[in-house]
C-alpha atoms as a PDB file:
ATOM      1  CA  UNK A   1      86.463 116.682 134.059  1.00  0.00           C
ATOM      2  CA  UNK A   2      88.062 114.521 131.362  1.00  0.00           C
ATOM      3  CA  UNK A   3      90.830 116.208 130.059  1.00  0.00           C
ATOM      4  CA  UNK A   4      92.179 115.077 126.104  1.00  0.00           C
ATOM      5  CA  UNK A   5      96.091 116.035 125.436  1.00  0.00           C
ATOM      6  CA  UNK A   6      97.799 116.297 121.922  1.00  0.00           C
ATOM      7  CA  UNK A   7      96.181 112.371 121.364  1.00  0.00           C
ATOM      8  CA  UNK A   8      96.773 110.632 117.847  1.00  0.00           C
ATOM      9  CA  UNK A   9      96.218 107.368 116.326  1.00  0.00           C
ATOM     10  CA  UNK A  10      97.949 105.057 113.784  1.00  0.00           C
ATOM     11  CA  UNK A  11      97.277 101.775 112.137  1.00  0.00           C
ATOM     12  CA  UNK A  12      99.753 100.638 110.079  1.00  0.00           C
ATOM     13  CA  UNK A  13     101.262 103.768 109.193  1.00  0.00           C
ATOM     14  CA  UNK A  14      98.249 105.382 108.516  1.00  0.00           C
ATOM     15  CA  UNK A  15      96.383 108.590 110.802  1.00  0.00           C
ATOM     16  CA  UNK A  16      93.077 108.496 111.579  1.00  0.00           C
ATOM     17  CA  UNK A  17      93.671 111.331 113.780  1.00  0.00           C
ATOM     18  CA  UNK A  18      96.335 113.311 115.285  1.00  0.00           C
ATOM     19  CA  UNK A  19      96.879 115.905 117.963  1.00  0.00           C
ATOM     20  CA  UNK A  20      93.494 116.431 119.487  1.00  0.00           C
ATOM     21  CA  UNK A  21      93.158 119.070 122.197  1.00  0.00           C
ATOM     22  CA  UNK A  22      89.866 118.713 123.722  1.00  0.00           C
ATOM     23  CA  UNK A  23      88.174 119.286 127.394  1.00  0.00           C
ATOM     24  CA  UNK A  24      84.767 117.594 128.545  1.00  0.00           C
ATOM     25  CA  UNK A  25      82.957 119.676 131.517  1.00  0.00           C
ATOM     26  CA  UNK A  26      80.188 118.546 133.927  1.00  0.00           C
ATOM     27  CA  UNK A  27      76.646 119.879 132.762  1.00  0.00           C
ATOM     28  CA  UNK A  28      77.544 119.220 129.403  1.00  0.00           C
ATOM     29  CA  UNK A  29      76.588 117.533 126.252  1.00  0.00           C
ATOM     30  CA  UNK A  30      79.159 116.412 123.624  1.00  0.00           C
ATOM     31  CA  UNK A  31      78.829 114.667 120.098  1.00  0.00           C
ATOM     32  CA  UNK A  32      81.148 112.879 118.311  1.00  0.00           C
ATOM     33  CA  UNK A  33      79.677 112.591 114.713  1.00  0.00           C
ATOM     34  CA  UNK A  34      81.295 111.456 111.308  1.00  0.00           C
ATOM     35  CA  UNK A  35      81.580 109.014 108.656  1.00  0.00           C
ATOM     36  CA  UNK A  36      82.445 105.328 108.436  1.00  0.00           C
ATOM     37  CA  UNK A  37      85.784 104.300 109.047  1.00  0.00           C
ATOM     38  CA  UNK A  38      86.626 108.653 110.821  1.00  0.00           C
ATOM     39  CA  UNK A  39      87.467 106.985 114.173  1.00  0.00           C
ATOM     40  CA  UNK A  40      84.944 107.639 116.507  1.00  0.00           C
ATOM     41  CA  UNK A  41      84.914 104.179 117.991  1.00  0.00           C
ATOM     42  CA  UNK A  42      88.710 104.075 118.579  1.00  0.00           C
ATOM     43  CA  UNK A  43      88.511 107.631 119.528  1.00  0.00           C
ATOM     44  CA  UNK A  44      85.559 106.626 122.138  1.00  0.00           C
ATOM     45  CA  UNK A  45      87.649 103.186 123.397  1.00  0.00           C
ATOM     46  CA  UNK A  46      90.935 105.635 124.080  1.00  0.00           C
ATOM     47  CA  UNK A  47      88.110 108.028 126.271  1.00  0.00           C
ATOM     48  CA  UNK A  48      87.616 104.853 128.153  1.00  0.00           C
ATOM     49  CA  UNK A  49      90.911 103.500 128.599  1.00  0.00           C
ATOM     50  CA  UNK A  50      90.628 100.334 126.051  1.00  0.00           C
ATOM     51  CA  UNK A  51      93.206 101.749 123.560  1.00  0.00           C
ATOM     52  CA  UNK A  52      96.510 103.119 124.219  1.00  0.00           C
ATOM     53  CA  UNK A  53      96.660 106.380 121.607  1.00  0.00           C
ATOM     54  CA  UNK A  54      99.682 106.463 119.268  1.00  0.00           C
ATOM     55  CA  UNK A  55     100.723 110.106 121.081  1.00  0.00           C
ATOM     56  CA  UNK A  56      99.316 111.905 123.637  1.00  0.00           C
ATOM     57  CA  UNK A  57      97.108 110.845 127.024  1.00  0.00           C
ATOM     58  CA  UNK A  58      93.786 111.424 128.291  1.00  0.00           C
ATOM     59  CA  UNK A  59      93.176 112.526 131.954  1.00  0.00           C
ATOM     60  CA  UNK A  60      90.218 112.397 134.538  1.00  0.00           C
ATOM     61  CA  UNK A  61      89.718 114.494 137.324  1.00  0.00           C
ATOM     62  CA  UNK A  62      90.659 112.825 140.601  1.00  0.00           C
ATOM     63  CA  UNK A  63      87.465 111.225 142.225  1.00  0.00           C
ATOM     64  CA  UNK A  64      85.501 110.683 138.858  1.00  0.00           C
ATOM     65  CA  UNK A  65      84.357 107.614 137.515  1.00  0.00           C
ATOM     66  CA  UNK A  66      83.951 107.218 133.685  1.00  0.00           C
ATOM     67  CA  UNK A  67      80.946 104.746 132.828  1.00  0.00           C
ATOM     68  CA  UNK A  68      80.772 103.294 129.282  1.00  0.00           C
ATOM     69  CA  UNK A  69      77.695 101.712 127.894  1.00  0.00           C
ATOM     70  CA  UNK A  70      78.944  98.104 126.000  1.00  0.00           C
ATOM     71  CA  UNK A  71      77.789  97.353 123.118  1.00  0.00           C
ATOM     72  CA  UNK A  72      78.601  93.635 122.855  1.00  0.00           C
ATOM     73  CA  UNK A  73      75.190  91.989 124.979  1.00  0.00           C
ATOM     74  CA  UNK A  74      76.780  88.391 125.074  1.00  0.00           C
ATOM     75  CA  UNK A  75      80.017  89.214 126.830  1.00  0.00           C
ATOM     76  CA  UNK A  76      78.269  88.276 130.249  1.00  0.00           C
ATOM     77  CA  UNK A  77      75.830  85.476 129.400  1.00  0.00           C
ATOM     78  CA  UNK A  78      77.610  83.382 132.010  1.00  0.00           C
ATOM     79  CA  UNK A  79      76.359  85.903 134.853  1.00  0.00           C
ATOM     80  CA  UNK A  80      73.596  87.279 136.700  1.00  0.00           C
ATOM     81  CA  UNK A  81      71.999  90.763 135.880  1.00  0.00           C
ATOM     82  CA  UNK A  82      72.670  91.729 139.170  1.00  0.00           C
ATOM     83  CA  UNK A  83      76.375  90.683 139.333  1.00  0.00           C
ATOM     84  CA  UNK A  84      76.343  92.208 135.309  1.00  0.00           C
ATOM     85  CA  UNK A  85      75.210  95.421 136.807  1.00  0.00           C
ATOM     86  CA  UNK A  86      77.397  95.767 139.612  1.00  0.00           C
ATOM     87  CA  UNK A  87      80.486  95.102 137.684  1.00  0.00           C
ATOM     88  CA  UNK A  88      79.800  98.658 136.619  1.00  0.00           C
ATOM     89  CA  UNK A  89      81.582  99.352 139.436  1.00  0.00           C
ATOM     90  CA  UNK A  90      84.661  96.932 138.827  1.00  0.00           C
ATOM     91  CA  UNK A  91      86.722  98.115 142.292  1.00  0.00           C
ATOM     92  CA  UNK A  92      83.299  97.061 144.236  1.00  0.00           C
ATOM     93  CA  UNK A  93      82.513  93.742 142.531  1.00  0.00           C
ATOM     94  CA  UNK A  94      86.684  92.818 143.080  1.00  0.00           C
ATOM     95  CA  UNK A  95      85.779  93.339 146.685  1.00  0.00           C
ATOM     96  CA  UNK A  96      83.012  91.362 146.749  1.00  0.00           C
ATOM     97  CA  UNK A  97      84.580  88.669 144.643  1.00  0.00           C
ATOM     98  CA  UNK A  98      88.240  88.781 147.503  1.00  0.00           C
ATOM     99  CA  UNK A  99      85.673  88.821 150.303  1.00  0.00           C
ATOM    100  CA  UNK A 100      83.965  85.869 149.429  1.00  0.00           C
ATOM    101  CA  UNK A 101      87.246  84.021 148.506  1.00  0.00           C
ATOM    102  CA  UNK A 102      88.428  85.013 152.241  1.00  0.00           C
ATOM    103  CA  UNK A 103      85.200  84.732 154.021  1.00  0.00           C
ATOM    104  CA  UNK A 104      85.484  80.719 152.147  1.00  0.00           C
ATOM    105  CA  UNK A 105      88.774  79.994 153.289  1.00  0.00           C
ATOM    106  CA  UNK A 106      89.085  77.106 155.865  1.00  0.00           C
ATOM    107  CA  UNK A 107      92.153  77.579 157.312  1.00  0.00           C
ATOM    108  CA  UNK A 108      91.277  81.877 157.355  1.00  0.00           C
ATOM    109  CA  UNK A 109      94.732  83.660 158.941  1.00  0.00           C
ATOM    110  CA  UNK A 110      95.513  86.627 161.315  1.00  0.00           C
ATOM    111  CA  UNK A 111      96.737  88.385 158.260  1.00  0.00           C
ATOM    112  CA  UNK A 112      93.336  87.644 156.288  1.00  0.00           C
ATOM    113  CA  UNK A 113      91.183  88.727 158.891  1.00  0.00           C
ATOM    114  CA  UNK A 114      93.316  91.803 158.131  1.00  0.00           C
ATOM    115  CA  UNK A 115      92.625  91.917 154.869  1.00  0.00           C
ATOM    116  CA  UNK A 116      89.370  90.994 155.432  1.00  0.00           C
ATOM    117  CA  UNK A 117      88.689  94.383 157.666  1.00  0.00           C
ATOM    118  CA  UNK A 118      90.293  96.816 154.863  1.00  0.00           C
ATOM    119  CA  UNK A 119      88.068  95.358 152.632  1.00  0.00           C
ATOM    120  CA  UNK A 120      84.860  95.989 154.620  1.00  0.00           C
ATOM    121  CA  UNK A 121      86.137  99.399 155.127  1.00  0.00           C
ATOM    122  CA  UNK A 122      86.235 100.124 151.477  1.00  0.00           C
ATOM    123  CA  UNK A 123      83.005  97.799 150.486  1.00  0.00           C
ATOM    124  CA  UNK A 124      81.139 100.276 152.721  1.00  0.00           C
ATOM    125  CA  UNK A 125      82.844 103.308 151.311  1.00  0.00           C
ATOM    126  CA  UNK A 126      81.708 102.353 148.059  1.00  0.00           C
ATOM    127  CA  UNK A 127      78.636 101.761 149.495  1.00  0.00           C
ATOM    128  CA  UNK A 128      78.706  98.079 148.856  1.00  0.00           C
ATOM    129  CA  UNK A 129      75.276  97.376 151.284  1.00  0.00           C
ATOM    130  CA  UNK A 130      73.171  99.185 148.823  1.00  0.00           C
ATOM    131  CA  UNK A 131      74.666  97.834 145.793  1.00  0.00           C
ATOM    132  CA  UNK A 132      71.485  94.835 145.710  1.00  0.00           C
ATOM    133  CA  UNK A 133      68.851  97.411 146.043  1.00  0.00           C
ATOM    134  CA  UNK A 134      70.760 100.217 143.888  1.00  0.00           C
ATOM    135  CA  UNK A 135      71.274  97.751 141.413  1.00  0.00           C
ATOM    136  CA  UNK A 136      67.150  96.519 141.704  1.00  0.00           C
ATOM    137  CA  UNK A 137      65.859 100.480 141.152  1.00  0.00           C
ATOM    138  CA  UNK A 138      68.085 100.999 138.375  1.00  0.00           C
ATOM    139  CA  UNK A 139      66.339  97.944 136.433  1.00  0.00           C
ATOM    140  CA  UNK A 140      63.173  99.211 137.571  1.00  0.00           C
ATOM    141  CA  UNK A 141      63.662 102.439 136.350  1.00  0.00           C
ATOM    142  CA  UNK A 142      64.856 101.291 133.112  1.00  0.00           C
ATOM    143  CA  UNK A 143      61.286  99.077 132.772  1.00  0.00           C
ATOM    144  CA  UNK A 144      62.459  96.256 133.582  1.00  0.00           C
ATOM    145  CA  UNK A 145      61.018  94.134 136.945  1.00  0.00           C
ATOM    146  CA  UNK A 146      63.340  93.366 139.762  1.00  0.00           C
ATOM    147  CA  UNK A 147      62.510  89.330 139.525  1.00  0.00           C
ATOM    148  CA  UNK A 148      65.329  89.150 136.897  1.00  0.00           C
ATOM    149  CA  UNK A 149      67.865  89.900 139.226  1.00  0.00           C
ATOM    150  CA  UNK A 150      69.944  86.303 139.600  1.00  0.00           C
ATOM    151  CA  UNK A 151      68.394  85.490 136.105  1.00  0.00           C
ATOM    152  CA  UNK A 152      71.315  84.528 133.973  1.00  0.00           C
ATOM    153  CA  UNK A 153      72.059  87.192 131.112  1.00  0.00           C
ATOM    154  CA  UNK A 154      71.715  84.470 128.503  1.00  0.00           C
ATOM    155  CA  UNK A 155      67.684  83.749 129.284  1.00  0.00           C
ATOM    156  CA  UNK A 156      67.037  87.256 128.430  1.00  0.00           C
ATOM    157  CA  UNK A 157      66.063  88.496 124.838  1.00  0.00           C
ATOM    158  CA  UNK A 158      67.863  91.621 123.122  1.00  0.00           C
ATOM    159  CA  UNK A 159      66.462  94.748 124.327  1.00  0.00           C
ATOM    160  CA  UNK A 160      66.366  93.755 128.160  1.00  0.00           C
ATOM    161  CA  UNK A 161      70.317  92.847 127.333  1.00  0.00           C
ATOM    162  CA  UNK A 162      70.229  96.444 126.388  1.00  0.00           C
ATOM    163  CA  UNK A 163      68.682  97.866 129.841  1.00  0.00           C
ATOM    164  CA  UNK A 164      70.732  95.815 131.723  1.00  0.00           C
ATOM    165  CA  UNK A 165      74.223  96.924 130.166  1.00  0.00           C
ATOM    166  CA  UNK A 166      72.546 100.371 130.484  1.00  0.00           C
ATOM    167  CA  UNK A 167      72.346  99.770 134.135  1.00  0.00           C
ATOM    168  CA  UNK A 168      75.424  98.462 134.280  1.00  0.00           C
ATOM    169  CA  UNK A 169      76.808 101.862 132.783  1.00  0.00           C
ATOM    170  CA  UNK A 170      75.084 103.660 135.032  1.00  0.00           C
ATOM    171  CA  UNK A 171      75.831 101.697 138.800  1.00  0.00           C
ATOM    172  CA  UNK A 172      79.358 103.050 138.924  1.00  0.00           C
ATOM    173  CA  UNK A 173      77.818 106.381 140.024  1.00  0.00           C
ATOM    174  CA  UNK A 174      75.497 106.636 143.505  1.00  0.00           C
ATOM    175  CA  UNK A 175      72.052 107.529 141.885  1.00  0.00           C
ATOM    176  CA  UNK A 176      70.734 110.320 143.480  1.00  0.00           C
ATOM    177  CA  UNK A 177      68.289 111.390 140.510  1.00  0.00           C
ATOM    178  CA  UNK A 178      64.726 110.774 139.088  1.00  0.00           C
ATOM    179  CA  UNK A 179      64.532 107.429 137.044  1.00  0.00           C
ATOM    180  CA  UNK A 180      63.092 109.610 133.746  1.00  0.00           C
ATOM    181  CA  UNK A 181      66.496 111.029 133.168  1.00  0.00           C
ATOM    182  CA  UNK A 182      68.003 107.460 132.985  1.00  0.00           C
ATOM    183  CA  UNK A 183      68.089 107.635 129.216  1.00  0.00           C
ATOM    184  CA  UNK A 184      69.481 110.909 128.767  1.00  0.00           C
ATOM    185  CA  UNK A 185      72.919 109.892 129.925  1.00  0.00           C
ATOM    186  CA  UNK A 186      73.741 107.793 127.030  1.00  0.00           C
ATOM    187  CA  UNK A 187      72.265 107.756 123.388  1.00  0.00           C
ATOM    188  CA  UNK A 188      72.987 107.002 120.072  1.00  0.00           C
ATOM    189  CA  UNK A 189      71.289 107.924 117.375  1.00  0.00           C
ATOM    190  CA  UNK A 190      72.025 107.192 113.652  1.00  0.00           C
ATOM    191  CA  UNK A 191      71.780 110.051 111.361  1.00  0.00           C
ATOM    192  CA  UNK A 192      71.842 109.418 107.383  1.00  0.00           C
ATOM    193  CA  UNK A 193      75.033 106.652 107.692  1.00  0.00           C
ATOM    194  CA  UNK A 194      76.637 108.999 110.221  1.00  0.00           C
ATOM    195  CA  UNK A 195      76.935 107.473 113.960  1.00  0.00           C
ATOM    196  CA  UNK A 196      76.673 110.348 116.274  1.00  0.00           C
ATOM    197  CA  UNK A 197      78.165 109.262 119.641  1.00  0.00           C
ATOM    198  CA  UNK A 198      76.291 111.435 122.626  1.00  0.00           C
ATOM    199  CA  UNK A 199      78.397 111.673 126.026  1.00  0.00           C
ATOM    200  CA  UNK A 200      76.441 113.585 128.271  1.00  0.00           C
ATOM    201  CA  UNK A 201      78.841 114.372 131.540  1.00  0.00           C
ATOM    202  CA  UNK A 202      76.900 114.680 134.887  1.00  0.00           C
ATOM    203  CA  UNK A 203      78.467 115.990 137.944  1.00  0.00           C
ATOM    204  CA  UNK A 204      76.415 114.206 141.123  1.00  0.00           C
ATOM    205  CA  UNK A 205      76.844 114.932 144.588  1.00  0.00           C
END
């Protein structure tokens, strides 16, 4: 599913690690454990397609989304859980953001009504009418009541930040699974100074 080729990294002429082979399969579990400073984080951001590696490149099987669980909680205090959550899936919430920059126009064009129809094609494909109520059980299942939807991210404390990024993580797949495996896709657990990084890779139909 997520394929890792000959990858190395450098900073400032120094390796933190170099030609790494590895290949991450559906049903699987995978942990990335070591010390301060071994690279896991930059190792994790080039998985996720933050950080160019020095050499090599990481591939994902056509038609699979990667979701990454952020760990900065104030980089959306400006919007609402639900648009927070939905940005999970960043092709759907750039739909919705063009189709309500269209739908505004006032002088709206033959070629935007084009546009326009493309754009409902795909919202629907990505099954854009369920993204409200997708979005609603996901915070539900997480513990967290659906009446914070249009809350803004800033009026809530720490740990429902947490659920809500976790959501967020988790919208860019269709959920088609019971709510008490939520927290088995993603966890981190801190072992005696050593971060241990768990991806767990889910195929879902």
């Amino acid at each position: 599913m997520i394929t890792v080729s000959n990858v190395s990294m450098q900073f400032g002429g120094s390796t933190l690690f170099k030609n790494v082979d590895l290949k991450f399969t559906g049903g699987n579990c995978y942990g990335i454990i070591g010390a301060n400073g071994a690279g896991k984080s930059t190792f994790l951001k080039i998985l996720c397609g933050d950080l160019e590696p020095t050499t090599g490149e990481v591939s994902i099987q056509k038609g699979t989304r990667l979701s990454v669980l952020k760990q900065d909680h104030f980089a959306f205090e400006e919007f609402t859980v639900l648009d927070t959550v939905i940005m999970g899936n960043a092709r759907l919430y750039e739909i919705m953001k063009q189709k309500d920059a269209l739908y505004a126009k006032e002088d709206f064009s033959e070629e935007d009504g084009v546009l326009a129809s493309e754009l409902e094609a795909e919202f629907a494909e990505l099954n854009g009418w369920e993204a409200e109520s997708d979005a609603s059980k996901l915070i539900q299942g997480l513990g967290l009541s659906e009446e914070i939807l249009y809350s803004q991210m800033s009026t809530l404390d720490g740990n429902e930040k947490v659920k809500v990024l976790l959501a967020q993580a988790l919208s860019a797949i269709r959920i088609s699974f019971f709510w008490t495996s939520l927290l088995t896709i993603w966890t981190l657990t801190l072992l005696s100074g050593l971060r241990t990084f768990w991806l767990n890779i889910s195929v879902l139909s």
